[in-house]
C-alpha atoms as a PDB file:
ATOM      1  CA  UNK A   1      18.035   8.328  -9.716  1.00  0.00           C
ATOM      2  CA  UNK A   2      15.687  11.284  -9.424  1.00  0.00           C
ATOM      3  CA  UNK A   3      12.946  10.751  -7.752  1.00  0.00           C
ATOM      4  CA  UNK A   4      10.019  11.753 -10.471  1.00  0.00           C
ATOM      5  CA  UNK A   5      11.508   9.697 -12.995  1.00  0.00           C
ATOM      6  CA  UNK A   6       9.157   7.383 -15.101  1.00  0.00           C
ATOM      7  CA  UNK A   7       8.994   4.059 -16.763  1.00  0.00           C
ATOM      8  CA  UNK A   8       6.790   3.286 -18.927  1.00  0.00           C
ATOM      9  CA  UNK A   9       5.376  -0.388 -19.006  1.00  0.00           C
ATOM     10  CA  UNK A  10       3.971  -2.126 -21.762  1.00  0.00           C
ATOM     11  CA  UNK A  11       0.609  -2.793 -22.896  1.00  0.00           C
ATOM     12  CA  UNK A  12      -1.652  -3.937 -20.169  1.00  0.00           C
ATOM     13  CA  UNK A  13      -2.104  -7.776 -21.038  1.00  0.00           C
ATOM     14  CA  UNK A  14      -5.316  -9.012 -21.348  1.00  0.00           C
ATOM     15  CA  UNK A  15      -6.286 -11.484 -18.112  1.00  0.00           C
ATOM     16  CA  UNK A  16      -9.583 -12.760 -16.749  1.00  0.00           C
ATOM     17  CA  UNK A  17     -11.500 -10.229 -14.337  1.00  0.00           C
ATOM     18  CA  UNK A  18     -14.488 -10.265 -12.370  1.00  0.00           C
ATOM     19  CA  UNK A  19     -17.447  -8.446 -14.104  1.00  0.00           C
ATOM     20  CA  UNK A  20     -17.772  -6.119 -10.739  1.00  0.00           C
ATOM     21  CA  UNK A  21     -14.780  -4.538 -11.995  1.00  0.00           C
ATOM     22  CA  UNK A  22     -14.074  -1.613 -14.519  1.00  0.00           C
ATOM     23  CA  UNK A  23     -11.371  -2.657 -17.348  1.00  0.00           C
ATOM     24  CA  UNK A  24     -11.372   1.102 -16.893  1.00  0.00           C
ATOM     25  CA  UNK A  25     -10.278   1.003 -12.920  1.00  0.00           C
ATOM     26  CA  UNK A  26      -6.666   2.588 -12.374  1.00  0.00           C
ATOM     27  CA  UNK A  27      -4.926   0.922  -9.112  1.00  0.00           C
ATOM     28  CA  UNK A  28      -1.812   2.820  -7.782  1.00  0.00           C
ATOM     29  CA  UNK A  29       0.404   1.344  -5.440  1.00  0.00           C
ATOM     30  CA  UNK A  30       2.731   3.151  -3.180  1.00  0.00           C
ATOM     31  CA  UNK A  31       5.848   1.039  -2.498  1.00  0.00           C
ATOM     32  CA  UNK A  32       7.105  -1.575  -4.543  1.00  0.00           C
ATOM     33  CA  UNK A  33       8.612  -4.955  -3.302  1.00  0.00           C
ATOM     34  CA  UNK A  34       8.209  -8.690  -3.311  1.00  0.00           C
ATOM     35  CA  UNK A  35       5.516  -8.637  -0.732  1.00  0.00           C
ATOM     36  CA  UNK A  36       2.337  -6.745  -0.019  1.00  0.00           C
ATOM     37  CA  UNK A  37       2.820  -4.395  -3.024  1.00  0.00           C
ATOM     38  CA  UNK A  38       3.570  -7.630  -5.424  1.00  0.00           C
ATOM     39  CA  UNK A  39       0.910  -9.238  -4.733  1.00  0.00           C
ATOM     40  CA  UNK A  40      -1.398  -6.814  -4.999  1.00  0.00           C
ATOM     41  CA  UNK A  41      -0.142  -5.385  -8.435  1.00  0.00           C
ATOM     42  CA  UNK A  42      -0.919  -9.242 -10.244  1.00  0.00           C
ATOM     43  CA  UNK A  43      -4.434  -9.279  -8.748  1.00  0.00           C
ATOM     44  CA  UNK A  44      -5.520  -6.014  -9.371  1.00  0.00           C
ATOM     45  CA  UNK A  45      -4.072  -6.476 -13.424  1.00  0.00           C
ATOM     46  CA  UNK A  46      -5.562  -9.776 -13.141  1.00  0.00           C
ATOM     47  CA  UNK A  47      -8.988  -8.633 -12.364  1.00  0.00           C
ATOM     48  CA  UNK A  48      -9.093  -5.995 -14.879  1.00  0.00           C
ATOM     49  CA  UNK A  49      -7.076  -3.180 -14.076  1.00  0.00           C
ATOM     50  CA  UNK A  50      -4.841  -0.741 -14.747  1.00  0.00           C
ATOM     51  CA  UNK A  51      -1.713  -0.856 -12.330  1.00  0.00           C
ATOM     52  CA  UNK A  52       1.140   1.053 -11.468  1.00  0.00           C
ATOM     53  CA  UNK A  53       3.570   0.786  -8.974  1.00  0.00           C
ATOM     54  CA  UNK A  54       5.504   3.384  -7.617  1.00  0.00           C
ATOM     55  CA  UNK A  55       9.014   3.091  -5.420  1.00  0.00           C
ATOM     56  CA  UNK A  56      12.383   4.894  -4.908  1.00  0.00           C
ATOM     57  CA  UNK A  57      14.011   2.288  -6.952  1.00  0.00           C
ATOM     58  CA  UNK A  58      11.426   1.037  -9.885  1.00  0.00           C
ATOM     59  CA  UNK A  59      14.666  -0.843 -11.274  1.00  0.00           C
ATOM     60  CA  UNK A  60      13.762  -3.992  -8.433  1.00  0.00           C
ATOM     61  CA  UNK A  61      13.933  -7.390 -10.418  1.00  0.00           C
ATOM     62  CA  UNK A  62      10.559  -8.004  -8.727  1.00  0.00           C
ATOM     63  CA  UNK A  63       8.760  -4.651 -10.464  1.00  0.00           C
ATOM     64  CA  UNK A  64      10.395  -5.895 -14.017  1.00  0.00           C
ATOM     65  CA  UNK A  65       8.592  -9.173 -13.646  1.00  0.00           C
ATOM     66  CA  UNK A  66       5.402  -7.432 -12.885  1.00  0.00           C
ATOM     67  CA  UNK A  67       5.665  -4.832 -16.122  1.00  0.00           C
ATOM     68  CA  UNK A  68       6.935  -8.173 -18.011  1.00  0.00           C
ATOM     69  CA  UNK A  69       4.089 -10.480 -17.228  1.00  0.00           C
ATOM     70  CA  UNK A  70       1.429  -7.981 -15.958  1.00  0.00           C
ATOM     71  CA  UNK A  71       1.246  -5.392 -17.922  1.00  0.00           C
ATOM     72  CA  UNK A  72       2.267  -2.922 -14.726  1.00  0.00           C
ATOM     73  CA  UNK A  73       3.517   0.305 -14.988  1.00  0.00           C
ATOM     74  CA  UNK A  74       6.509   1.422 -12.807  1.00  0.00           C
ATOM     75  CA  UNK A  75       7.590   5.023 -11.737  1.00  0.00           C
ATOM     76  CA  UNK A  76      10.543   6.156  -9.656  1.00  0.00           C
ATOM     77  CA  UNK A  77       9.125   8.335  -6.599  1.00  0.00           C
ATOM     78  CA  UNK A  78      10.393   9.068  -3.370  1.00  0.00           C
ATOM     79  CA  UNK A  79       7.201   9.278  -1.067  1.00  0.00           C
ATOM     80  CA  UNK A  80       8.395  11.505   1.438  1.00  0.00           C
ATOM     81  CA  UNK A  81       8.874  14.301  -0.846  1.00  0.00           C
ATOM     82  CA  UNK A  82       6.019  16.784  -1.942  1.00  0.00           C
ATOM     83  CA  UNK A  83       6.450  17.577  -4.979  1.00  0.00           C
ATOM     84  CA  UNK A  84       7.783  14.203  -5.860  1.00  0.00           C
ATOM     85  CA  UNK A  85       3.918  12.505  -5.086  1.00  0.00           C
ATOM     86  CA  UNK A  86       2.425  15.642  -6.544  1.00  0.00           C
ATOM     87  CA  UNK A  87       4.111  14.272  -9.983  1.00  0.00           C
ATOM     88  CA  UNK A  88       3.533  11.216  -9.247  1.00  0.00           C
ATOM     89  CA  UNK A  89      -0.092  11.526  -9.520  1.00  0.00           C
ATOM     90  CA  UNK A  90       0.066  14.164 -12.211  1.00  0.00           C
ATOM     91  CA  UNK A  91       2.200  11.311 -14.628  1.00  0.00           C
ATOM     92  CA  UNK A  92      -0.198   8.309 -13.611  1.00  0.00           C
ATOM     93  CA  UNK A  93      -3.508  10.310 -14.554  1.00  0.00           C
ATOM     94  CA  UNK A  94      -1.586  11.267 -17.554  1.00  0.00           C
ATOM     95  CA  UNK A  95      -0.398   7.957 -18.845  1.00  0.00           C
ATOM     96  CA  UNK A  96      -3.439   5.348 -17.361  1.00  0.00           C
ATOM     97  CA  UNK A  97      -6.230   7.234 -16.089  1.00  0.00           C
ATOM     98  CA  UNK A  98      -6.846   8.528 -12.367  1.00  0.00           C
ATOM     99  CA  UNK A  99      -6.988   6.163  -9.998  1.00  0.00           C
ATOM    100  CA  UNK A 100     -10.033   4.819  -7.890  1.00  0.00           C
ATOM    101  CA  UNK A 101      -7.621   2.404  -5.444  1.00  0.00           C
ATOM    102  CA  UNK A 102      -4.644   3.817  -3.805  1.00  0.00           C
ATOM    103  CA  UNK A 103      -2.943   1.410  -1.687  1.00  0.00           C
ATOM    104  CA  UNK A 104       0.042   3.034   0.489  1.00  0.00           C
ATOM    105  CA  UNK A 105       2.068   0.546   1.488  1.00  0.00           C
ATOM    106  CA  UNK A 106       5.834   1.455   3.354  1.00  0.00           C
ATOM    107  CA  UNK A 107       6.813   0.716   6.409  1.00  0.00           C
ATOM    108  CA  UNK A 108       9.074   3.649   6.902  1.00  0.00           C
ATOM    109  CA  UNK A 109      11.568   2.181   9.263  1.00  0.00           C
ATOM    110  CA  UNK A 110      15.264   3.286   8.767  1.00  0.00           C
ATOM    111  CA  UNK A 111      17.579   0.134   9.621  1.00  0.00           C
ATOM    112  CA  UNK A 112      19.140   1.621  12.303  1.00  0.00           C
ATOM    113  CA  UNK A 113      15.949   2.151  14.536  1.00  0.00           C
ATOM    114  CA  UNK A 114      15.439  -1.253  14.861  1.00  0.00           C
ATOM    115  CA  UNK A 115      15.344  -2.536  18.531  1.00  0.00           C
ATOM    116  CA  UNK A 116      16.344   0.323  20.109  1.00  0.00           C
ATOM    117  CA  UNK A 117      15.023   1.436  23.135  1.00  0.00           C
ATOM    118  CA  UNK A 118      14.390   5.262  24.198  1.00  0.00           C
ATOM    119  CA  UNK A 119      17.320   6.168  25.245  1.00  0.00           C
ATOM    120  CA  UNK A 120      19.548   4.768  22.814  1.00  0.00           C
ATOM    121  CA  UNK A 121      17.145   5.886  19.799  1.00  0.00           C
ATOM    122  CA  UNK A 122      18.748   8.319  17.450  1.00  0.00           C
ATOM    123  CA  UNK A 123      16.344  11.443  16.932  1.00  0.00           C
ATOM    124  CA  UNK A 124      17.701  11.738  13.267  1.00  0.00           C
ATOM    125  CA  UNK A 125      16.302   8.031  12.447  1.00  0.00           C
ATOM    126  CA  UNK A 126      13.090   8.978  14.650  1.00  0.00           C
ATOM    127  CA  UNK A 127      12.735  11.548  12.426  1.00  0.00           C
ATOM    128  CA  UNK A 128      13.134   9.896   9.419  1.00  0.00           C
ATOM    129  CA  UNK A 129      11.049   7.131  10.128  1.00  0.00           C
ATOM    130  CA  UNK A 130       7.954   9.561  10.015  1.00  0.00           C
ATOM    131  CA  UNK A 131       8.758  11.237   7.629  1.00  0.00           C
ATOM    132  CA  UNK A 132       8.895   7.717   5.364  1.00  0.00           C
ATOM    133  CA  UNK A 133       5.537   5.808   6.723  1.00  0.00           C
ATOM    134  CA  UNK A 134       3.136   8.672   8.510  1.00  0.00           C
ATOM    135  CA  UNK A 135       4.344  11.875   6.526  1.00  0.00           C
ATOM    136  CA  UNK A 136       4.697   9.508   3.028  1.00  0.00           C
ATOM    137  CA  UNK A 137       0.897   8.671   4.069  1.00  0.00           C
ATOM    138  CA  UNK A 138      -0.259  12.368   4.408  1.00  0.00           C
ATOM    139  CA  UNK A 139       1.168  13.410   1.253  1.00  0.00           C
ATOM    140  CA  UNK A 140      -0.217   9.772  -0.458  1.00  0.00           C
ATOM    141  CA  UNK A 141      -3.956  10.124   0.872  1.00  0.00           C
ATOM    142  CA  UNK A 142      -3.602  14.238  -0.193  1.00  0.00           C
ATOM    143  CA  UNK A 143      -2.978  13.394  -3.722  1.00  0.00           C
ATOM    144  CA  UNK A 144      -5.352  10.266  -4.000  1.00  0.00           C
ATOM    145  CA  UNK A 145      -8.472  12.630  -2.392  1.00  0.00           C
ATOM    146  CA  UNK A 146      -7.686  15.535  -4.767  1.00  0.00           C
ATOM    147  CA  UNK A 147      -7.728  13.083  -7.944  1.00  0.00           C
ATOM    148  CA  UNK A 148     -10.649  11.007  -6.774  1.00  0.00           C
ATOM    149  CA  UNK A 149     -12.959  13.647  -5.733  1.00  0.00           C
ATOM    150  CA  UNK A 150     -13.373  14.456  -9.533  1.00  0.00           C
ATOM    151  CA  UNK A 151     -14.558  10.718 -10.533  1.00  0.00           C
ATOM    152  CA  UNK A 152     -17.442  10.209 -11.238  1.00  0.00           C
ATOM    153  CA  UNK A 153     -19.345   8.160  -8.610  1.00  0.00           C
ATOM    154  CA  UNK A 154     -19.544   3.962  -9.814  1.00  0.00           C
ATOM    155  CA  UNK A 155     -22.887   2.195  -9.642  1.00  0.00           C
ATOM    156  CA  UNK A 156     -21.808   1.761  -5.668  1.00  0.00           C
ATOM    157  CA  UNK A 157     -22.003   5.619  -5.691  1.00  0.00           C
ATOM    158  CA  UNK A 158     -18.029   5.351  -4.676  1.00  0.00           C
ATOM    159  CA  UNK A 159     -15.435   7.762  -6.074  1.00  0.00           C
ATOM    160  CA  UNK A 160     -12.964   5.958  -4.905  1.00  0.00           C
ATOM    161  CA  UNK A 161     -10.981   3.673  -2.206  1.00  0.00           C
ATOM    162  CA  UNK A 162      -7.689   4.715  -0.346  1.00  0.00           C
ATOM    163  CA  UNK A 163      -5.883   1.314   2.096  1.00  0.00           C
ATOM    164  CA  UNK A 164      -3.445   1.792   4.399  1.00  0.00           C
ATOM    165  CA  UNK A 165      -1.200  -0.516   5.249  1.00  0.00           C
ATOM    166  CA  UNK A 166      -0.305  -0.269   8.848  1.00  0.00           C
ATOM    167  CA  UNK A 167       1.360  -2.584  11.477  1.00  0.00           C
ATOM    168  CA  UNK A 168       0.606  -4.155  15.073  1.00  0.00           C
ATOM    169  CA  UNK A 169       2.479  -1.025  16.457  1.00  0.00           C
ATOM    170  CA  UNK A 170      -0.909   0.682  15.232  1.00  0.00           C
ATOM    171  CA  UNK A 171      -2.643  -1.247  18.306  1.00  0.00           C
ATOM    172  CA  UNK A 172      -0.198  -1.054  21.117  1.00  0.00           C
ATOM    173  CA  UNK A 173       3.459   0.710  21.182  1.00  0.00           C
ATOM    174  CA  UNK A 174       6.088  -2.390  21.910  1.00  0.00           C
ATOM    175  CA  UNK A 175       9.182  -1.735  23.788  1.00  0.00           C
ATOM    176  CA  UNK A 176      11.986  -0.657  22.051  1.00  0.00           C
ATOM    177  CA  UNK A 177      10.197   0.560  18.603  1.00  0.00           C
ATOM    178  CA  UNK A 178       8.909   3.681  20.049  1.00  0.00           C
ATOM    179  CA  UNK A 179       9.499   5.689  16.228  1.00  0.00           C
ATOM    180  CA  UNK A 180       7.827   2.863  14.641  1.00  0.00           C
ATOM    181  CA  UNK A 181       4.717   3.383  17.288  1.00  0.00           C
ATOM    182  CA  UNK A 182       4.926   7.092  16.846  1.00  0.00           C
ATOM    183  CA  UNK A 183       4.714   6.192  12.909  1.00  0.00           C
ATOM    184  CA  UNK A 184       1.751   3.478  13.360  1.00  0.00           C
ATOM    185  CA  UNK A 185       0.055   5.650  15.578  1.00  0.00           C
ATOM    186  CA  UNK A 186       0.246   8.847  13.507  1.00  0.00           C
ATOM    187  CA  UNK A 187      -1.246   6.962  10.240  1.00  0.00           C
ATOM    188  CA  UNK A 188      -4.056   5.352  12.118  1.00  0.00           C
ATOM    189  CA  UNK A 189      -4.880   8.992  13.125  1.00  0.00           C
ATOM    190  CA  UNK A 190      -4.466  10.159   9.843  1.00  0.00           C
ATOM    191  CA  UNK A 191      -6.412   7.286   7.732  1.00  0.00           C
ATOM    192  CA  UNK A 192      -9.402   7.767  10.845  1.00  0.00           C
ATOM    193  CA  UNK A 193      -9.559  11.786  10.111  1.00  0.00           C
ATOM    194  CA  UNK A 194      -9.771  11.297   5.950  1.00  0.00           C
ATOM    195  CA  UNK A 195     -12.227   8.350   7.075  1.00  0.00           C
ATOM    196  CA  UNK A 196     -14.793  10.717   8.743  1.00  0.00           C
ATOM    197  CA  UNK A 197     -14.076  13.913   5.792  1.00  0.00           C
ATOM    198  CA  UNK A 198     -13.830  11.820   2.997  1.00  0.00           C
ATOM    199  CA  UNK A 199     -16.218   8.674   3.348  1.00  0.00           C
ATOM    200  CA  UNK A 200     -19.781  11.377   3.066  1.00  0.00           C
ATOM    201  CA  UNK A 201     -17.735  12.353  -0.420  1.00  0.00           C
ATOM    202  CA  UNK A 202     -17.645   8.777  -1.679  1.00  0.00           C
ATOM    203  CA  UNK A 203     -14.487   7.728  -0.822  1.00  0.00           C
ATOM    204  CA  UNK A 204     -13.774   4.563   0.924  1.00  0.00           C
ATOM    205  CA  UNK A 205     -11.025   5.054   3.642  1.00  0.00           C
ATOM    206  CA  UNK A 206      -9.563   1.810   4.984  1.00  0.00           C
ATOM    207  CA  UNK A 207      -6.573   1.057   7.367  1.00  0.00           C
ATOM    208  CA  UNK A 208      -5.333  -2.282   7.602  1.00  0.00           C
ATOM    209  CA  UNK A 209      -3.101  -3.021  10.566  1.00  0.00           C
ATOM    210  CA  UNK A 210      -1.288  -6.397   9.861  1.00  0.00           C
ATOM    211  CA  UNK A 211      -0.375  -8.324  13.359  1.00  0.00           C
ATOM    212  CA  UNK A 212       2.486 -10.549  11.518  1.00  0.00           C
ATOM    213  CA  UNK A 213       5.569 -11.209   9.754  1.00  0.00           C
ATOM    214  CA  UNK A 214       4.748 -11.164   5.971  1.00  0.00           C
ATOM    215  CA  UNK A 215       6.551 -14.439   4.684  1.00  0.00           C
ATOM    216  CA  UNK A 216       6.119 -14.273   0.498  1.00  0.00           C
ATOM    217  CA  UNK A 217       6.768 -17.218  -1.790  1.00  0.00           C
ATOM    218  CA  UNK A 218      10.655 -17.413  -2.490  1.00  0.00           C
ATOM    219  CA  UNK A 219      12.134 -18.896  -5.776  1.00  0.00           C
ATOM    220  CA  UNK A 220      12.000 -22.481  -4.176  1.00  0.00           C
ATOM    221  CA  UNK A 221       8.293 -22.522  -3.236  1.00  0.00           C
ATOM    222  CA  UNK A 222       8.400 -21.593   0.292  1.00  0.00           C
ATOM    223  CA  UNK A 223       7.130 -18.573   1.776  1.00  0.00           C
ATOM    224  CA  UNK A 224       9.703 -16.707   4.336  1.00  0.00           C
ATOM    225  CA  UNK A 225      10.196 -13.504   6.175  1.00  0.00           C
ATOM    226  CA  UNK A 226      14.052 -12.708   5.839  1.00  0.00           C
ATOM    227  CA  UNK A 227      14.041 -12.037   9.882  1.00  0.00           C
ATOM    228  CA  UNK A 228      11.588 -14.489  11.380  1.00  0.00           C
ATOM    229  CA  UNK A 229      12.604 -17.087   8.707  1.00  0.00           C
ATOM    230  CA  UNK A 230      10.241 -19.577   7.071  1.00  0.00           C
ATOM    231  CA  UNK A 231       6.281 -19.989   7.262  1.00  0.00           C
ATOM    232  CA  UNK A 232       5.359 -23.095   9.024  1.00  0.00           C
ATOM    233  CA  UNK A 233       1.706 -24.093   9.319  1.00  0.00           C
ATOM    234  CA  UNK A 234       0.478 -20.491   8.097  1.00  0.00           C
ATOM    235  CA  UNK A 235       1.993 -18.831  11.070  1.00  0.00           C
ATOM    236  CA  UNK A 236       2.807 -16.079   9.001  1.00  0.00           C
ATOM    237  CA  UNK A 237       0.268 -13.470   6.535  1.00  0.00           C
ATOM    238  CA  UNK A 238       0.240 -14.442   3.182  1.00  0.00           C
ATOM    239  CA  UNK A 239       0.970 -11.193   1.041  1.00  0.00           C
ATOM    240  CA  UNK A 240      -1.942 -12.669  -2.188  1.00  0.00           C
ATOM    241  CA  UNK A 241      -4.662 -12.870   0.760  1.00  0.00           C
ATOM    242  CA  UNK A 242      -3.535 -10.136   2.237  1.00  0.00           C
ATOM    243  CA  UNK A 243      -4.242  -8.846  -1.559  1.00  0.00           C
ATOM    244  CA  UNK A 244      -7.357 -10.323  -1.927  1.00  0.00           C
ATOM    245  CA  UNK A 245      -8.914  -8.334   1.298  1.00  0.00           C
ATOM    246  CA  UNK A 246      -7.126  -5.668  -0.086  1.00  0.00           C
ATOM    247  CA  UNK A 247      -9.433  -6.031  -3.485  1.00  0.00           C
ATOM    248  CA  UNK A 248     -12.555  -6.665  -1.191  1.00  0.00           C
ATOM    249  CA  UNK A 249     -12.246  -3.422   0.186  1.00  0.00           C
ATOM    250  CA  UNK A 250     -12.363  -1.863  -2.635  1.00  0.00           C
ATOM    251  CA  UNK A 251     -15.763  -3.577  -3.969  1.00  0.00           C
ATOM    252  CA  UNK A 252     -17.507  -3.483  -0.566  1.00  0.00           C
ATOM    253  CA  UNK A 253     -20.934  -1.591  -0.797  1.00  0.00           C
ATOM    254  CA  UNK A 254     -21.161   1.797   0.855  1.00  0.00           C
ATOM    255  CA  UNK A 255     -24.091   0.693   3.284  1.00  0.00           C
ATOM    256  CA  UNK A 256     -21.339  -1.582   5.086  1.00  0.00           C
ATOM    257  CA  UNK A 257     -17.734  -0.219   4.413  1.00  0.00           C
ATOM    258  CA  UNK A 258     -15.485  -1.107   6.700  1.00  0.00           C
ATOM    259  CA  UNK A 259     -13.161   1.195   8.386  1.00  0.00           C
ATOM    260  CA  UNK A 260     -10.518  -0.501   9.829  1.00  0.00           C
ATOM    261  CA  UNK A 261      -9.286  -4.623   9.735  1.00  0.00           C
ATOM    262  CA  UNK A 262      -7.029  -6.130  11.147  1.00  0.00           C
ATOM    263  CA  UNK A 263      -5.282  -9.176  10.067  1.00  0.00           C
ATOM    264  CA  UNK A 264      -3.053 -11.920  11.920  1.00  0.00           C
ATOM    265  CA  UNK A 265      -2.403 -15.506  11.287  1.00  0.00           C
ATOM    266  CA  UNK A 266      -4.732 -17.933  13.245  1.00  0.00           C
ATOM    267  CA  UNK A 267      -1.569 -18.997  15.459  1.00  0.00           C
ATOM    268  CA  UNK A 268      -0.492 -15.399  16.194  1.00  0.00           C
ATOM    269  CA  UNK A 269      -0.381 -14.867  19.678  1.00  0.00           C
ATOM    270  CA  UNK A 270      -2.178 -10.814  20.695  1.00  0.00           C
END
C-alpha cells in the first residue's frame, strides 16, 4: 500500500466531553494498534475531539472499530519517510483541522533485534530501528511544530501539545537491546531539545517513558501483553490510563507543565 494513502472516516459521532475541551481540538496519533494508540483515539473522540490515526497499515481490524464506533479518521503513512509525514500533516489539516495534540507513539524495534547482544546485533536492524522510533520522532515533532506554531494560542495561552511515547530503555540501556537504548536515548534528547525551543512558543513538549509491559483488554476481558502474558494484580500499564495522563497533559496549565513522566505499575520492580 503506498504510504500517503488516505481513508476517510465517517462523521465524528457525537459523545460526552469535558467543557475544558474544544469540539474544535484535532488529536493526531502516530501509530495505530490495540494498545497505547487505541486507547487514546476513544478518549480523545470521547471528550470532544477530532481524531485521526495514522499507521503503515490503516486496514488493522482494531483502526476499523475505532472509525466505526468513534468517529476516527485513519490514514496510511509510513513514519520514517519525509515526505510521507509531510503529507500526512498536509491531508489531516485538510480534512479535520490542524492539530493541537500530537501523540507519537512507535516503538521502532525490528523483530530481529530483539535480545541480541552487541556482538551478535545486525547493523542493518540497528539501523532500522532508528530510523522507525527516534528518526519517525524527528520528522513527527517537525511537522506537529510547523502546524501548531500558526494556532492561535487557547485561553491557557497554549498552541499546542506534542507526547512522546518512550520506554524504560529511555532511563538506563539494558543488556542486550543496545539499538533500542540508542533509539530511547535519541528521542529523550530530541523531545528535551523541542522542550526548551518550543515550550517559550506555547507548545507543550512532553515525553513519557513507560517502565512496563502494556497488557490491553483482549476479546475475553482480560488484559495481556502477547510476550509477558496476562495482567495479574495490575502488574502491568493499562493502555486507557496510560490515555488518560496522556489527555492531562494536554490540559495542564502553562505555569506547571510537566516535562517528562514516567509511568510503571505499583509492583514494577526499578
Amino acid at each position: 500500500m503506498p504510504a500517503t494513502k488516505r481513508i476517510r472516516g465517517s462523521n465524528m459521532t457525537q459523545s460526552k466531553r469535558d467543557t475544558k475541551t474544544s469540539v474544535q481540538d484535532v488529536a493526531l496519533i502516530v501509530g495505530g494498534g490495540p494498545g497505547i494508540s487505541s486507547s487514546c483515539a476513544r478518549l480523545f473522540a470521547e471528550n470532544g475531539m477530532r481524531v485521526a490515526v495514522a499507521a503503515r497499515n490503516p486496514e488493522k481490524a482494531v483502526l476499523e472499530t475505532l472509525e466505526k464506533t468513534h468517529g476516527v479518521r485513519r490514514y496510511a503513512c509510513d513514519a520514517s519517510e519525509p515526505a510521507a509525514v509531510a503529507q500526512l500533516f498536509g491531508n489531516v489539516v485538510q480534512d479535520i483541522g490542524t492539530p493541537r495534540l500530537v501523540v507519537h507513539n512507535i516503538d521502532g524495534r525490528v523483530p530481529g533485534i530483539f535480545r541480541k547482544n552487541v556482538i551478535e546485533a545486525d547493523p542493518v536492524m540497528a539501523l532500522e530501528t532508528l530510523r522507525n522510533s527516534a528518526f519517525s520522532a524527528f520528522l513527527v515533532g517537525q511537522q506537529a511544530a510547523r502546524v501548531m506554531l500558526g494556532n492561535e494560542p487557547d485561553a491557557n495561552g497554549a498552541k499546542g501539545t506534542i507526547i512522546f511515547t518512550n520506554a524504560s530503555a529511555a532511563l538506563k540501556g539494558f543488556p542486550s537491546s543496545g539499538a533500542f537504548a540508542m533509539a530511547c536515548h535519541a528521542k529523550s534528547g530530541l523531545a528535551q531539545s523541542m522542550a526548551r525551543e518550543l515550550m517559550p512558543q506555547g507548545i507543550h513538549i512532553a515525553n513519557v517513558p513507560i517502565d512496563a509491559a502494556i497488557g490491553w483488554t483482549q476479546e475475553d476481558g482480560t488484559r495481556a501483553h502477547r510476550l509477558a502474558g496476562t495482567t495479574v494484580d495490575d502488574n502491568m500499564a493499562d493502555p486507557d490510563h496510560i490515555a488518560e495522563t496522556y489527555l492531562q497533559l494536554h490540559r495542564q496549565h502553562r505555569s506547571t507543565w510537566a516535562f517528562e513522566v514516567v509511568l510503571r505499575p505499583w509492583a514494577e520492580k526499578w
